[in-house]
N, C-alpha and C. Protein backbone atom coordinates (compact mmCIF):
# COMPACT_ATOMS: atom_id res chain seq x y z
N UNK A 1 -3.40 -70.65 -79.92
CA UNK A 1 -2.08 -71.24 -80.11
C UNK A 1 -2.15 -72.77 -80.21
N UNK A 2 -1.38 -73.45 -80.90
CA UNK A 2 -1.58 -74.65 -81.60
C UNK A 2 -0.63 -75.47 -79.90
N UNK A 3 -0.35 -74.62 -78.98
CA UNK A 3 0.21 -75.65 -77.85
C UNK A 3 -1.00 -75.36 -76.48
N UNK A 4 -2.33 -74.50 -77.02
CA UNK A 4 -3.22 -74.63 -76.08
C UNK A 4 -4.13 -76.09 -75.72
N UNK A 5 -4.07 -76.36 -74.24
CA UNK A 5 -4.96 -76.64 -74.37
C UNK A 5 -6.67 -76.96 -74.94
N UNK A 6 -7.00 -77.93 -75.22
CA UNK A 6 -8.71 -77.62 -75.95
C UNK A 6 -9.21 -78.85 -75.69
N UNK A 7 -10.35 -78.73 -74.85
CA UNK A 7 -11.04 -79.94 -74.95
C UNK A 7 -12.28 -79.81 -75.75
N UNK A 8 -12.80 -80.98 -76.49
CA UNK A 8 -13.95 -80.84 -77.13
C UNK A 8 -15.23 -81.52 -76.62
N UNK A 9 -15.82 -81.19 -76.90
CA UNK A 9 -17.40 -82.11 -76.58
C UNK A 9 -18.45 -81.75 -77.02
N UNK A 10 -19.76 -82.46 -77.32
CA UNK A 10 -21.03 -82.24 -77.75
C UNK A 10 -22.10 -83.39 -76.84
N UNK A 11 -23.09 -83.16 -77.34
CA UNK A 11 -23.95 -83.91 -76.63
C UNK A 11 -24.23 -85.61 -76.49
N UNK A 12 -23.37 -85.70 -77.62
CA UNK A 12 -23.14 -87.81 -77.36
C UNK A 12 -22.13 -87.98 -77.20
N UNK A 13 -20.61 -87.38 -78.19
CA UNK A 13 -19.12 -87.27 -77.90
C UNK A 13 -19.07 -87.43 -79.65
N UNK A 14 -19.94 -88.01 -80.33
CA UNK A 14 -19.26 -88.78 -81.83
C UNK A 14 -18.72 -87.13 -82.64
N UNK A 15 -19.44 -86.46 -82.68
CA UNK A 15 -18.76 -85.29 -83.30
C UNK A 15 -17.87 -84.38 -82.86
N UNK A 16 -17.58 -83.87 -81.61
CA UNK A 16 -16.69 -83.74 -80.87
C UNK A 16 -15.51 -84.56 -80.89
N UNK A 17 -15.19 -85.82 -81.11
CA UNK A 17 -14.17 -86.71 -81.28
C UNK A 17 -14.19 -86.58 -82.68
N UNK A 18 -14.45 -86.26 -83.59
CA UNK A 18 -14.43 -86.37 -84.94
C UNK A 18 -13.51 -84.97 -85.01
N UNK A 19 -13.85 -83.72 -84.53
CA UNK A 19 -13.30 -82.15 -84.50
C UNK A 19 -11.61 -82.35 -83.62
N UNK A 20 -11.74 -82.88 -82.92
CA UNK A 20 -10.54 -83.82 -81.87
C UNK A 20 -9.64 -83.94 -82.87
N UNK A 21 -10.04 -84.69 -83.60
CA UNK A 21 -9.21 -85.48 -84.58
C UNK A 21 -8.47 -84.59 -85.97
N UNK A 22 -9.28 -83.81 -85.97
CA UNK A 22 -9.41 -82.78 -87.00
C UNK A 22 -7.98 -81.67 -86.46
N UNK A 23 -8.35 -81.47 -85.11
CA UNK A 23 -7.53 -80.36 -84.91
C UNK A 23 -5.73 -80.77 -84.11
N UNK A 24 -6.03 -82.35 -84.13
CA UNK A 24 -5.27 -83.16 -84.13
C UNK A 24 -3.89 -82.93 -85.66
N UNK A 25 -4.74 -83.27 -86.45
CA UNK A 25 -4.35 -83.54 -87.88
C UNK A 25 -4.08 -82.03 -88.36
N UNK A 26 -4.40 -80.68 -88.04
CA UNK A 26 -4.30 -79.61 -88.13
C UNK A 26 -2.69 -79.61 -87.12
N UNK A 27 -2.35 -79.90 -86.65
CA UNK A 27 -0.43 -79.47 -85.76
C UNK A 27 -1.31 -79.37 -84.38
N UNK A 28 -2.67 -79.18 -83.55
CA UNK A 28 -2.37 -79.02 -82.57
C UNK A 28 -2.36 -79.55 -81.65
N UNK A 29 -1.73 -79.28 -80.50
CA UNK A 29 -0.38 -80.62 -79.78
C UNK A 29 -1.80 -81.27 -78.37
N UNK A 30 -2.16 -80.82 -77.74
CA UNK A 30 -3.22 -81.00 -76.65
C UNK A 30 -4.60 -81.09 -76.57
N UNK A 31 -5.05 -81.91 -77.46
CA UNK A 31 -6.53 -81.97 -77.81
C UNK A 31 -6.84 -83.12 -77.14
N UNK A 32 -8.30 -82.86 -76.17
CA UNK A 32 -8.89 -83.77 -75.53
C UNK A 32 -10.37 -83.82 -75.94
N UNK A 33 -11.21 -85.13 -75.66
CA UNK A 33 -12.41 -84.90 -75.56
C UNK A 33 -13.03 -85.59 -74.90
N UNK A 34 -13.84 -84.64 -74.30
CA UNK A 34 -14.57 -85.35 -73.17
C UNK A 34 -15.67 -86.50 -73.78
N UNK A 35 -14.62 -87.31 -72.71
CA UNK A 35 -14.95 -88.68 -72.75
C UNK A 35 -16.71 -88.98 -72.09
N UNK A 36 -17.54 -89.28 -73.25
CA UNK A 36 -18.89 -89.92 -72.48
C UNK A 36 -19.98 -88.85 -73.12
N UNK A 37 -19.79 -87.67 -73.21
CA UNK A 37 -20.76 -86.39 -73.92
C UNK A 37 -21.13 -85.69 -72.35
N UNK A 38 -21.75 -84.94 -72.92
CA UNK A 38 -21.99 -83.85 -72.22
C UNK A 38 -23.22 -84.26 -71.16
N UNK A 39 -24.18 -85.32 -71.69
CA UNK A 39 -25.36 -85.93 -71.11
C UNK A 39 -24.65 -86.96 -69.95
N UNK A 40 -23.26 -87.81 -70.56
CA UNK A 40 -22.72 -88.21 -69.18
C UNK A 40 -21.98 -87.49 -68.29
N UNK A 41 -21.95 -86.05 -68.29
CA UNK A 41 -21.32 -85.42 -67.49
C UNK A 41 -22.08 -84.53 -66.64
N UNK A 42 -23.18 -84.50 -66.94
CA UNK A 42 -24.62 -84.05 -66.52
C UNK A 42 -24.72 -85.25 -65.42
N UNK A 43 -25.10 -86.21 -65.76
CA UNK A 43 -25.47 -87.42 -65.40
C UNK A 43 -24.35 -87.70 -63.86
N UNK A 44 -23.56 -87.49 -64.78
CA UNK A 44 -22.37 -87.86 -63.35
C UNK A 44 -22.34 -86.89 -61.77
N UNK A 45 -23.15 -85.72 -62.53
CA UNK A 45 -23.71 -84.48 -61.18
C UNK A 45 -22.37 -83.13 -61.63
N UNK A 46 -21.97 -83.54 -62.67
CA UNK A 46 -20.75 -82.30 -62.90
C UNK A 46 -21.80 -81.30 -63.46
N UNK A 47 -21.58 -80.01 -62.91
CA UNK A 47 -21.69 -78.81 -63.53
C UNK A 47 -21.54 -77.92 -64.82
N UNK A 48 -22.87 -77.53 -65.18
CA UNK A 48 -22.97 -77.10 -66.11
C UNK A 48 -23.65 -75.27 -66.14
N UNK A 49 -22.46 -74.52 -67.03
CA UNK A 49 -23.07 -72.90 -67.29
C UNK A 49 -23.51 -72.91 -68.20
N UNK A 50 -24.48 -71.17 -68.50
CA UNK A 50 -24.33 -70.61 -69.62
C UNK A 50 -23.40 -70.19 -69.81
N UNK A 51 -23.27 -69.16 -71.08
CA UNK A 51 -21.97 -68.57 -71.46
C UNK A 51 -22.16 -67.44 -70.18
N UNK A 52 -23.25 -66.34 -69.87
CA UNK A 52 -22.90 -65.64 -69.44
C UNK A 52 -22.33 -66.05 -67.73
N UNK A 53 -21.72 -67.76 -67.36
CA UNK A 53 -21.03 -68.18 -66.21
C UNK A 53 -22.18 -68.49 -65.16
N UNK A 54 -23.49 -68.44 -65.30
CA UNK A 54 -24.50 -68.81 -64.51
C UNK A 54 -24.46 -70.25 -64.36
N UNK A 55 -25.24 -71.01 -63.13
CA UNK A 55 -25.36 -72.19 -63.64
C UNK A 55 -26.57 -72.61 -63.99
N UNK A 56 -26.21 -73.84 -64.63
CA UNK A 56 -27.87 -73.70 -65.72
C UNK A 56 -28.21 -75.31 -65.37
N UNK A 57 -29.36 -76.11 -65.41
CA UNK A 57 -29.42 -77.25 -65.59
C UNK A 57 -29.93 -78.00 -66.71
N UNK A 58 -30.11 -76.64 -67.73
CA UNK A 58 -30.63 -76.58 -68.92
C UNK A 58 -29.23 -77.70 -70.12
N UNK A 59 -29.76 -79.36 -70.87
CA UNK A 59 -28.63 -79.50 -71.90
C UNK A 59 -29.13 -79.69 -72.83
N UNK A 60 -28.36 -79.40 -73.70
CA UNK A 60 -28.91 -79.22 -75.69
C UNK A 60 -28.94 -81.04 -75.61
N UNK A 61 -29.66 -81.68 -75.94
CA UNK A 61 -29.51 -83.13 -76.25
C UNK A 61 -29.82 -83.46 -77.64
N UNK A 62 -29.52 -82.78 -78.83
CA UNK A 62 -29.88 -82.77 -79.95
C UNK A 62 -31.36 -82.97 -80.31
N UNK A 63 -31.85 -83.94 -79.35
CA UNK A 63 -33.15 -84.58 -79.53
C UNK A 63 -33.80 -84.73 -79.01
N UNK A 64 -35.45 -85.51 -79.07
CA UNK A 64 -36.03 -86.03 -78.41
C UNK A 64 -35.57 -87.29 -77.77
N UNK A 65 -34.86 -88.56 -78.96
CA UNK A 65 -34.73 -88.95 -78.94
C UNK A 65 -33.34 -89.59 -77.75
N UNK A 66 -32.02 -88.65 -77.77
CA UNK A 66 -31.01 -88.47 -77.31
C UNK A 66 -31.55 -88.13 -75.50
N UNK A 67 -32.90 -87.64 -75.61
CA UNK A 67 -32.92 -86.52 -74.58
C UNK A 67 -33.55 -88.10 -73.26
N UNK A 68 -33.80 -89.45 -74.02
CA UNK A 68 -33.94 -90.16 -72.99
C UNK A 68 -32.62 -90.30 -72.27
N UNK A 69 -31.64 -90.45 -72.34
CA UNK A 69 -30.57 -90.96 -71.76
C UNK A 69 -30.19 -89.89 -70.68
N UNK A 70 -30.85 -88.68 -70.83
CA UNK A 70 -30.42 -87.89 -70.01
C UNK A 70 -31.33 -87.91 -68.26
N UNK A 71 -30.30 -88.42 -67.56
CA UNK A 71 -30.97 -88.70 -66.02
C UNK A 71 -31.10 -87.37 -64.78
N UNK A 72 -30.52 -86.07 -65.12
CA UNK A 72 -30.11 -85.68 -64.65
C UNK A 72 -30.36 -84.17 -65.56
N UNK A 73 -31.09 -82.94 -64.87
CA UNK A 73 -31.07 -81.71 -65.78
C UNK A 73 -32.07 -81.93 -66.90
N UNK A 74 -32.22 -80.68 -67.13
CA UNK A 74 -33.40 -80.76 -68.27
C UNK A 74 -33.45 -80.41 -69.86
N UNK A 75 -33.35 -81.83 -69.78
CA UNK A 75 -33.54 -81.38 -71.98
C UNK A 75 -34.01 -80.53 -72.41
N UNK A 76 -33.02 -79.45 -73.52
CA UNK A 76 -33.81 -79.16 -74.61
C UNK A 76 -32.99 -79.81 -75.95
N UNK A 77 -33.95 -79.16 -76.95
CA UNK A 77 -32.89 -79.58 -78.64
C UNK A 77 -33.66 -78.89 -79.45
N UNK A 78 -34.64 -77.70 -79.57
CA UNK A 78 -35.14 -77.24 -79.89
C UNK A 78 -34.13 -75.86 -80.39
């Protein structure tokens, strides 16, 4: 429903804020995105699952490159 809630995010924030914007410009009313990526929310000690609700310390960091910034949990991008 175009009055749900949705937050977005990816592993830096730039494409996630780009989809934000998108679904913005699409009518729907409550679009957020997490502010900082997913590597600063790692970082900050917030919790992270798999889908099947486990917790994981496993984050996609696109990269090798991306995967320095991450202080916290263990890169993949593979």
């Amino acid at each position: 429903p175009k009055e749900a809630t949705v937050v977005t995010y990816c592993t830096v924030g730039y494409r996630s804020d780009k989809i934000g914007e998108r679904l913005k410009a699409m009518g729907y009313e409550n679009v957020y995105n997490l502010y900082g990526s997913m590597i600063s929310w790692v970082n900050a000690g917030y919790p992270v699952y798999t889908p099947e609700g486990s917790p994981t310390r496993k984050v996609h960091t696109h990269s090798e490159d991306w995967s320095q910034y991450l202080e916290k949990g263990q890169a993949v991008y593979e």
